[in-house]
Protein backbone atom coordinates (compact mmCIF):
# COMPACT_ATOMS: atom_id res chain seq x y z
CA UNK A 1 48.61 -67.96 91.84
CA UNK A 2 47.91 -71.47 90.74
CA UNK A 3 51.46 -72.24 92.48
CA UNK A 4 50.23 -70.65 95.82
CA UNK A 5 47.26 -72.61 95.66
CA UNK A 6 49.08 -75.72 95.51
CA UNK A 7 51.13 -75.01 98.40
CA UNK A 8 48.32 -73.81 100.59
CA UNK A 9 46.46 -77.55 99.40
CA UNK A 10 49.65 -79.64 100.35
CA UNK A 11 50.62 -77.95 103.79
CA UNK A 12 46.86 -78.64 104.45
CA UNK A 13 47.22 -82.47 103.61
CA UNK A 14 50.23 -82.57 105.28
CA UNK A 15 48.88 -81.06 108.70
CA UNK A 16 45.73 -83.23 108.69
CA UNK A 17 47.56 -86.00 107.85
CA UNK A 18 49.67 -85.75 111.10
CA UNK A 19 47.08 -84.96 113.19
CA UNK A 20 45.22 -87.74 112.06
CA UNK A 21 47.84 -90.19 112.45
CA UNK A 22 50.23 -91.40 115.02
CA UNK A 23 53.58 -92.73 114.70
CA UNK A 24 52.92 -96.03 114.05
CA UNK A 25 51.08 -95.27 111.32
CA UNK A 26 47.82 -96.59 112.70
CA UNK A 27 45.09 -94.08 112.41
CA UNK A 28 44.07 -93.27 116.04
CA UNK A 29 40.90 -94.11 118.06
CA UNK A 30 39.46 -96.86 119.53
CA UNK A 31 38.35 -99.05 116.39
CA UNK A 32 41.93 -99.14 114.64
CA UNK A 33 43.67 -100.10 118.23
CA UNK A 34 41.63 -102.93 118.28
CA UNK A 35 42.33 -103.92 114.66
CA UNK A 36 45.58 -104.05 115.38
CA UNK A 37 45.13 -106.69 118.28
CA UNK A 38 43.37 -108.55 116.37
CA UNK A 39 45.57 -108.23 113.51
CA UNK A 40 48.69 -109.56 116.16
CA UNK A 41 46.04 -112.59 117.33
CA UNK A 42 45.14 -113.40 114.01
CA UNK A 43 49.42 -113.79 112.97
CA UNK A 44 50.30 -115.44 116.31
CA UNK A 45 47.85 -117.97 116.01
CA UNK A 46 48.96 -118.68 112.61
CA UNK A 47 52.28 -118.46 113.72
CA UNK A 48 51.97 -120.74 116.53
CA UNK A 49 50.06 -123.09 114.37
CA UNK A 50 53.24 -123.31 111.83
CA UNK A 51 55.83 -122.00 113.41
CA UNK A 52 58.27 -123.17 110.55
CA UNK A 53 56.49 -120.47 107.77
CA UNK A 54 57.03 -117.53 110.58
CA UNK A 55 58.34 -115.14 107.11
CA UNK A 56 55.46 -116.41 104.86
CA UNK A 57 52.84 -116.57 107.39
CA UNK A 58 53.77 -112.54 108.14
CA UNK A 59 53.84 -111.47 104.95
CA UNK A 60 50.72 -113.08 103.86
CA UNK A 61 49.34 -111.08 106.89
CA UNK A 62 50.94 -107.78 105.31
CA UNK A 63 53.50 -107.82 108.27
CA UNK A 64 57.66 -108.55 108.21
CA UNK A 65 59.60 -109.17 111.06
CA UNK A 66 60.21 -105.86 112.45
CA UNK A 67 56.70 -104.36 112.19
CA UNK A 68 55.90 -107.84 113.99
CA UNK A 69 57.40 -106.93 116.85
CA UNK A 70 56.59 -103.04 116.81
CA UNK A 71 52.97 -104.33 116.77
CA UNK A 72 53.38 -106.55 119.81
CA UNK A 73 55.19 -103.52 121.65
CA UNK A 74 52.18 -101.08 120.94
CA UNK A 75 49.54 -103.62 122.20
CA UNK A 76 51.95 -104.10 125.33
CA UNK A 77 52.22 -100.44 126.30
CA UNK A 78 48.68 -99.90 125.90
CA UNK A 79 47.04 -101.67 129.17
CA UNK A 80 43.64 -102.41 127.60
CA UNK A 81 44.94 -103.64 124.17
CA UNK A 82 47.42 -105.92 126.11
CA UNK A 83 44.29 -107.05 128.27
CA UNK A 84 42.26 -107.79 125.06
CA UNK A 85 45.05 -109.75 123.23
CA UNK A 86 45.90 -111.49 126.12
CA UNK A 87 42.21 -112.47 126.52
CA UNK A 88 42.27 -113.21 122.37
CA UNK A 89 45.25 -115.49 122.40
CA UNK A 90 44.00 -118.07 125.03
């Protein structure tokens, strides 16, 4: 029973977890979309500030290369969030 129980508990996670979630891994809504432009302001500023520590300027802002650029193409296909970070990056 105890083993059913478990099952029942983890198939739950696991379904709320995907419907809360998209595949970026950003939680969905409004609030997070815009934490993630201003997450890619706050790195491109720093980046165009220095751009010799690109790799330690990214990590120190919990980003590498690759999820760089997957954040810059999710605020690009999203008309609003490109709007705001172009707005945020003047």
């Amino acid at each position: 029973m105890n083993a059913r129980i478990r099952w029942l508990a983890f198939g739950t996670a696991l379904i709320l977890a995907a419907a809360c979630s998209r595949p970026g891994g950003e939680a969905a809504g409004g609030a997070s979309a815009m934490t993630a432009v201003d997450h890619a302001v706050a790195a491109a500023h720093a980046i165009q500030a220095n751009p010799a520590a690109t790799d330690s300027i990214l990590a120190a802002h919990g980003l590498t290369r690759a999820r760089f650029d997957s954040l810059m193409y999710e605020v690009a296909a999203d008309s609003a969030l490109a709007r705001a970070y172009t707005e945020a990056i003047k």
